[in-house]
N, C-alpha and C. Protein backbone atom coordinates (compact mmCIF):
# COMPACT_ATOMS: atom_id res chain seq x y z
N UNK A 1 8.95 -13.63 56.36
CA UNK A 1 9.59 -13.61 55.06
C UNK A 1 11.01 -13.10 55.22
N UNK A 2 11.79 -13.55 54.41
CA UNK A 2 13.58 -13.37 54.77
C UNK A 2 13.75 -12.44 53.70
N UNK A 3 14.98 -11.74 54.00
CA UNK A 3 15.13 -10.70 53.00
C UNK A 3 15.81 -11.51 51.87
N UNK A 4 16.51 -12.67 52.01
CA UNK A 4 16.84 -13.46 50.53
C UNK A 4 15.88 -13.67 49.54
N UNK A 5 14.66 -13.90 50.48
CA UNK A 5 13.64 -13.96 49.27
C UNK A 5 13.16 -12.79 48.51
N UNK A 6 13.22 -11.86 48.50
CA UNK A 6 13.18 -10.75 48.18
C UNK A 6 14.16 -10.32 47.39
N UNK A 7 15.13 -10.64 47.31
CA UNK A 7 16.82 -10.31 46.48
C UNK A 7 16.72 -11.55 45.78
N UNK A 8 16.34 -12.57 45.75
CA UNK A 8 16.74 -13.83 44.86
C UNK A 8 15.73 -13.92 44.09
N UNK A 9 14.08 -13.79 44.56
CA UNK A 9 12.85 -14.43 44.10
C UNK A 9 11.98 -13.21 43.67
N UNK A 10 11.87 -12.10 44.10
CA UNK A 10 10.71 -11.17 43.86
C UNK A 10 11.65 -10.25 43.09
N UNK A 11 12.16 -9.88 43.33
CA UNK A 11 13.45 -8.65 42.42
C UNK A 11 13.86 -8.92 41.01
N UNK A 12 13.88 -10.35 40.83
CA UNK A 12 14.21 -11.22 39.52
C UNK A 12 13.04 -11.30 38.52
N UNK A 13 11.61 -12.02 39.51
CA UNK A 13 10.23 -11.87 39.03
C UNK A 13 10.15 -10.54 38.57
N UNK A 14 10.50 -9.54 38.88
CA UNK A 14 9.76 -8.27 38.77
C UNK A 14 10.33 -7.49 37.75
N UNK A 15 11.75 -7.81 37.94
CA UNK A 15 12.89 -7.23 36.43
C UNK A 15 12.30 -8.13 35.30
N UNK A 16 11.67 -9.18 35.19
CA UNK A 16 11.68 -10.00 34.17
C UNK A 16 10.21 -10.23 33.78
N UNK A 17 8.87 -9.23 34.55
CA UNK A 17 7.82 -8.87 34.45
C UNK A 17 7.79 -7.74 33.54
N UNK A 18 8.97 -6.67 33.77
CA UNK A 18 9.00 -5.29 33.12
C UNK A 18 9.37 -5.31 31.91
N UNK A 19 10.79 -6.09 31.73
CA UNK A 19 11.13 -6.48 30.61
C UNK A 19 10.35 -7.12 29.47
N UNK A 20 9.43 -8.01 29.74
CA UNK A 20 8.05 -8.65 29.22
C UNK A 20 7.26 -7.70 28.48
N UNK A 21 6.86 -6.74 29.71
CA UNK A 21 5.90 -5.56 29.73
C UNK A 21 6.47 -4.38 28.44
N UNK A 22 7.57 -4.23 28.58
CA UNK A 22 8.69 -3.49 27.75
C UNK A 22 8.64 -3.68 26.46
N UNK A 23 8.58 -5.41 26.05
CA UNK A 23 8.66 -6.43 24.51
C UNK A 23 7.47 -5.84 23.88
N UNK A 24 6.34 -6.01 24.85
CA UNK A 24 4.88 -5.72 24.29
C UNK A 24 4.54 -4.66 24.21
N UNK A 25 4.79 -3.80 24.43
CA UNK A 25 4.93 -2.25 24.34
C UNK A 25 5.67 -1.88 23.30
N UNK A 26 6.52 -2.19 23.30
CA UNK A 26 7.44 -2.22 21.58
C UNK A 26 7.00 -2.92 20.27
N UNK A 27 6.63 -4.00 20.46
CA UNK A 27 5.97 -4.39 19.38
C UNK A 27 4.55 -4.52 19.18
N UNK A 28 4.05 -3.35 19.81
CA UNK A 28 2.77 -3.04 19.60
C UNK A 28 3.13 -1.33 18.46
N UNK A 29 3.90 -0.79 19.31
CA UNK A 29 4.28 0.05 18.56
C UNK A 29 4.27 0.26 17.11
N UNK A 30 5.63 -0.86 16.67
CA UNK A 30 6.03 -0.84 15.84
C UNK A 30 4.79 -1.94 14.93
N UNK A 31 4.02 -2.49 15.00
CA UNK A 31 3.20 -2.85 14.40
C UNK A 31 2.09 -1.74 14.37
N UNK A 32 1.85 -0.70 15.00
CA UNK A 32 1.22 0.44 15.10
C UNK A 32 1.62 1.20 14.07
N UNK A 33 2.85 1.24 13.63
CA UNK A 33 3.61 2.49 12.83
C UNK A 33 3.72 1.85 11.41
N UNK A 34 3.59 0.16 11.72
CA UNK A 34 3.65 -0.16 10.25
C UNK A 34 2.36 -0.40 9.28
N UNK A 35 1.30 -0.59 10.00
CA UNK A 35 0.02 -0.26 9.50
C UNK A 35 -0.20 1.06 9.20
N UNK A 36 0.16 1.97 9.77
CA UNK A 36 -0.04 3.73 9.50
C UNK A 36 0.84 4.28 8.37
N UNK A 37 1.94 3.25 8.02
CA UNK A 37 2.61 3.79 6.75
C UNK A 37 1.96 2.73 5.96
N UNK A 38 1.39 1.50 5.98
CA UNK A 38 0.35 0.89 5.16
C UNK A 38 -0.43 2.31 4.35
N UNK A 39 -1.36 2.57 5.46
CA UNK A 39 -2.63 3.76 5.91
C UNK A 39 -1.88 4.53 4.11
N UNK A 40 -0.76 5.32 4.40
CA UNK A 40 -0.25 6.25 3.73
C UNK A 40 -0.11 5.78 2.08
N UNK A 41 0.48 4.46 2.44
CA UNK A 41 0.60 4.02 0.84
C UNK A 41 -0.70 3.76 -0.05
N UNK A 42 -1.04 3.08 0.93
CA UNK A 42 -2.89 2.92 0.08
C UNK A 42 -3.49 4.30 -0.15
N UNK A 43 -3.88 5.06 0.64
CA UNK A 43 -3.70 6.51 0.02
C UNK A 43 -3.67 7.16 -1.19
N UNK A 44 -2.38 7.03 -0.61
CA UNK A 44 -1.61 7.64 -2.08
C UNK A 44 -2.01 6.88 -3.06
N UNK A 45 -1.85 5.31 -3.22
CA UNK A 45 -1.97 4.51 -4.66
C UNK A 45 -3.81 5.18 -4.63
N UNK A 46 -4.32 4.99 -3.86
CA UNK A 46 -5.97 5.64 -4.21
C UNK A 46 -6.06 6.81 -4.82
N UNK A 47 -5.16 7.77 -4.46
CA UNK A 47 -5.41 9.02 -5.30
C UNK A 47 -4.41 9.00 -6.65
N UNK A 48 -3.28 8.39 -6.52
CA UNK A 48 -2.98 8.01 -8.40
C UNK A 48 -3.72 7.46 -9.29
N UNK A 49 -4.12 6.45 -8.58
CA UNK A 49 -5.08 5.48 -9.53
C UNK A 49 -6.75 6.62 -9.75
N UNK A 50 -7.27 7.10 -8.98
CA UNK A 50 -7.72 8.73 -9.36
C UNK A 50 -7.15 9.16 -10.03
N UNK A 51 -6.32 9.52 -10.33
CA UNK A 51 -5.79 10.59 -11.10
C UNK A 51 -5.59 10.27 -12.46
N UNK A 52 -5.00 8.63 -12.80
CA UNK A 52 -4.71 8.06 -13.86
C UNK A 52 -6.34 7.94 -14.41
N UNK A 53 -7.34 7.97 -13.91
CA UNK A 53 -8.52 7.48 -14.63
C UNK A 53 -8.85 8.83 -14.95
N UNK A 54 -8.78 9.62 -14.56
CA UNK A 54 -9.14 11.18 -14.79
C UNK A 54 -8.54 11.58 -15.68
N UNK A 55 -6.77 11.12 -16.18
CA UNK A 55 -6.39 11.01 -17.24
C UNK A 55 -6.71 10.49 -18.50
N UNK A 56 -6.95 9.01 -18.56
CA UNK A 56 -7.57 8.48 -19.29
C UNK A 56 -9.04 8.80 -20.12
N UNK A 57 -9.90 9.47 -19.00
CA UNK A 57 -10.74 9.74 -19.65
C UNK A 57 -10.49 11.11 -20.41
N UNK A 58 -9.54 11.98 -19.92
CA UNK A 58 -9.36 13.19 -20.89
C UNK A 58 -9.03 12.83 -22.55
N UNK A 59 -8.11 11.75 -21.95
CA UNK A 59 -7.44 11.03 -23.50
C UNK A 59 -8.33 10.46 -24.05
N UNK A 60 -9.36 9.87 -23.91
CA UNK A 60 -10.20 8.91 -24.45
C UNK A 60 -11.00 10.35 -25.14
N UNK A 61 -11.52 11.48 -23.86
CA UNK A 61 -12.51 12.54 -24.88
C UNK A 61 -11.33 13.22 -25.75
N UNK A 62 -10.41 13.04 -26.03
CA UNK A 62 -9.77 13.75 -27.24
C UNK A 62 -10.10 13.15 -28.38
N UNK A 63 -9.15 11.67 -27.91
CA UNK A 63 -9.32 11.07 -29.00
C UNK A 63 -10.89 10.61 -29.85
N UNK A 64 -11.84 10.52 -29.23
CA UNK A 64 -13.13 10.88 -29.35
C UNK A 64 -13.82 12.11 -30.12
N UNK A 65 -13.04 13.30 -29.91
CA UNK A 65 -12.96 14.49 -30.58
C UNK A 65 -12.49 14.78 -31.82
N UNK A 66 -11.12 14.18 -31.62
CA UNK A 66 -10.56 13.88 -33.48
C UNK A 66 -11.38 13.35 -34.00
N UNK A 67 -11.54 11.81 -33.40
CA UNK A 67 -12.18 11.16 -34.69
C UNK A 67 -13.74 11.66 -35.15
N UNK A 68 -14.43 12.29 -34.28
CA UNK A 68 -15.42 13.37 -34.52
C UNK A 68 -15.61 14.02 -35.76
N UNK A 69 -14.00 14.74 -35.42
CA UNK A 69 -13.96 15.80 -36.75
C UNK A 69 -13.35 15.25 -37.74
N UNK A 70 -13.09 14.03 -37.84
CA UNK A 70 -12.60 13.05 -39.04
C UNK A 70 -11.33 13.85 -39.50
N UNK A 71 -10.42 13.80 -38.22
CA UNK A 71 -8.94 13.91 -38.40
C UNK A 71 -8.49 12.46 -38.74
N UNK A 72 -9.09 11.58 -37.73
CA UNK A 72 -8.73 9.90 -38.12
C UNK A 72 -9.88 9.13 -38.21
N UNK A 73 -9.25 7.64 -39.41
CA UNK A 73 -10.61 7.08 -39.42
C UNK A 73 -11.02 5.61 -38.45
N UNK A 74 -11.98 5.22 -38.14
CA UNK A 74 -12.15 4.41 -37.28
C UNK A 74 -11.20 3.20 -37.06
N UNK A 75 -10.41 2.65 -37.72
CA UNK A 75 -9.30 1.86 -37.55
C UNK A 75 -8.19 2.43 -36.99
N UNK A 76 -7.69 3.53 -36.91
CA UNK A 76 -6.72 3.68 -36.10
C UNK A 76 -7.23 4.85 -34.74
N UNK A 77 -8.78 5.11 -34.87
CA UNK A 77 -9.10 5.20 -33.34
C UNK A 77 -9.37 4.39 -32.48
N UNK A 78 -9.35 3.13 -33.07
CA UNK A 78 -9.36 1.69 -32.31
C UNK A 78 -8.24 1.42 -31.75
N UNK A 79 -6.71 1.51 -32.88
CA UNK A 79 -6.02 1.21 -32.02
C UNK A 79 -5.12 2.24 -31.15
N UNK A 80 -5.91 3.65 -31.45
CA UNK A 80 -5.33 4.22 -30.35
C UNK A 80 -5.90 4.40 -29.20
N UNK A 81 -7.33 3.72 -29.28
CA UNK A 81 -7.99 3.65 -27.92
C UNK A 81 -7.42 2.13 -27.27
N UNK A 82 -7.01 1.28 -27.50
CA UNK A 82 -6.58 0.11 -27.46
C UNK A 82 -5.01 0.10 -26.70
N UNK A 83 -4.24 1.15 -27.25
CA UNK A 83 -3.35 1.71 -26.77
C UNK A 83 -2.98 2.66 -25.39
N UNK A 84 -3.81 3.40 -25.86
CA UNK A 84 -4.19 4.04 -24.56
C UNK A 84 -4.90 3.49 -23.06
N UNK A 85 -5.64 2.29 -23.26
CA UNK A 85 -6.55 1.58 -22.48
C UNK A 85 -4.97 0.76 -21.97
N UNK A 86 -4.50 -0.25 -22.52
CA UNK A 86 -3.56 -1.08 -22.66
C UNK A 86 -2.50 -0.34 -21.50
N UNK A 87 -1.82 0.68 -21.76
CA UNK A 87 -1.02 1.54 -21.10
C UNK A 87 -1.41 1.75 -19.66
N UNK A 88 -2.71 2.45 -19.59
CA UNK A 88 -3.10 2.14 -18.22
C UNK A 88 -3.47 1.39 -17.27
N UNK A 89 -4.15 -0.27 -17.99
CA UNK A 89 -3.55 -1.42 -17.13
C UNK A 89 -2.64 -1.46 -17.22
N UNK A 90 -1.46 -1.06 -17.34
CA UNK A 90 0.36 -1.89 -17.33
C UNK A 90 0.25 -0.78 -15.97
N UNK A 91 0.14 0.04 -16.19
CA UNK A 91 0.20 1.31 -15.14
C UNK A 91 0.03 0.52 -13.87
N UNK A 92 -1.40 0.51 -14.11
CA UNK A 92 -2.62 -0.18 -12.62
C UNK A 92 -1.73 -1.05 -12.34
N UNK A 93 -1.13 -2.03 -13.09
CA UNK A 93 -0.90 -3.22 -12.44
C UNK A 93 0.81 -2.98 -11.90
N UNK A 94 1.36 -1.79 -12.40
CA UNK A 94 2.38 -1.85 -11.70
C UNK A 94 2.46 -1.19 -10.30
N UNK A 95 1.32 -0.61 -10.23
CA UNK A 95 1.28 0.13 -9.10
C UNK A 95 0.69 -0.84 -7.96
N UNK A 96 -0.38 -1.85 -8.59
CA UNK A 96 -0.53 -2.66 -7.77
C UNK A 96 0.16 -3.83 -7.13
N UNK A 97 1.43 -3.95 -7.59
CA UNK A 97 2.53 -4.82 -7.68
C UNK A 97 3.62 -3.85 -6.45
N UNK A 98 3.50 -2.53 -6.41
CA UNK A 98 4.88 -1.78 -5.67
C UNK A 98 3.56 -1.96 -4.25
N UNK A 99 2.04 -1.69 -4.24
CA UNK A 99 1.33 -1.58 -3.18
C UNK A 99 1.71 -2.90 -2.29
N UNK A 100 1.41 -4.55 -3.41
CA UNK A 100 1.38 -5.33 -2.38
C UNK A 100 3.48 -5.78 -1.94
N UNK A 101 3.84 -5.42 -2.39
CA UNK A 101 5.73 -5.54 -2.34
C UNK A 101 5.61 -4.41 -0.93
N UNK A 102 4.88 -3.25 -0.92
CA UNK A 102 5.29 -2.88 0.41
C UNK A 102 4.34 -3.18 1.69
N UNK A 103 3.15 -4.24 1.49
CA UNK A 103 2.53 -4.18 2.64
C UNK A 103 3.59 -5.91 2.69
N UNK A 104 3.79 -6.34 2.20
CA UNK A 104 4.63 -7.96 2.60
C UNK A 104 5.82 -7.00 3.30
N UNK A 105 6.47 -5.61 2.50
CA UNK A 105 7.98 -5.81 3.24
C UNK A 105 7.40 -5.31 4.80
N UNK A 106 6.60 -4.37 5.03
CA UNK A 106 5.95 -4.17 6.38
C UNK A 106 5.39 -5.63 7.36
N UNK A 107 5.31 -6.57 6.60
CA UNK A 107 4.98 -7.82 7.77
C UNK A 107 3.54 -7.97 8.09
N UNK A 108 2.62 -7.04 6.98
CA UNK A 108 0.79 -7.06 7.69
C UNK A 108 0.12 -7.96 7.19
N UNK A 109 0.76 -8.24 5.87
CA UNK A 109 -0.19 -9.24 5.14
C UNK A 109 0.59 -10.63 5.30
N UNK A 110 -0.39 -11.37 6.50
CA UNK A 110 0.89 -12.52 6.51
C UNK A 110 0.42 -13.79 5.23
N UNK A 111 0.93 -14.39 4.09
CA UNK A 111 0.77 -15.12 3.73
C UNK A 111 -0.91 -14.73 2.85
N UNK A 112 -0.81 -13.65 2.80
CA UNK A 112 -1.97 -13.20 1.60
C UNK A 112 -0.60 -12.40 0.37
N UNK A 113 -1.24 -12.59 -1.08
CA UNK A 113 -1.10 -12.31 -2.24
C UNK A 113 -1.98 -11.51 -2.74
C-alpha cells in the first residue's frame, strides 16, 4: 500500500465519515431538546387546563349557591351558567390553539393538525 493512498483515499473517507457522524449527533440532539420543550408545554397546558376546571367548578358552586338562596331567578342563572361555561371553552380552545402553534413551530408534528 503507497502512502498516496492514505493522504488521497483513507484521510478524505475518514474526515467525511466524522463529519457524517457529527450531522447525526446534532440532529439527534436537537430533535431531543425539541420534544423535551414539547414534554414542558404539554405540562404546563395540563396543569392550566386543571386549574381552569377547578375554577369553573368553584364558579358554577357559587353560582349554584345564589340561586339557592334566591338572590337570582332561574333565567338569569342560566345565562350566567351559559356564560361562564362559554368563557371557558374560548379559554380551552385558545390554549389549545398556542399548544398545537408550538409543537408545528418545534417541527414534531409533521403534517398533523
Amino acid at each position: 500500500m503507497e502512502a498516496y493512498y492514505f493522504y488521497y483515499f483513507v484521510l478524505p473517507l475518514g474526515v467525511f465519515v466524522g463529519v457524517l457522524a457529527s450531522l447525526v449527533f446534532y440532529y439527534a440532539r436537537r430533535e431531543e431538546s425539541a420534544q423535551r420543550r414539547l414534554k414542558n408545554v404539554m405540562r404546563s397546558y395540563i396543569k392550566k387546563r386543571k386549574k381552569q376546571q377547578e375554577t369553573l367548578s368553584r364558579e358554577l358552586a357559587k353560582l349554584d349557591e345564589i340561586r339557592n338562596n334566591k338572590s337570582i331567578d332561574e333565567i338569569t342563572y342560566e345565562r350566567l351558567k351559559h356564560i361562564l361555561e362559554a368563557n371557558f371553552e374560548q379559554k380551552l380552545e385558545e390554549a389549545r390553539v398556542q399548544l398545537t402553534d408550538m409543537a408545528n413551530k418545534s417541527g414534531l408534528t409533521k403534517g398533523a393538525d
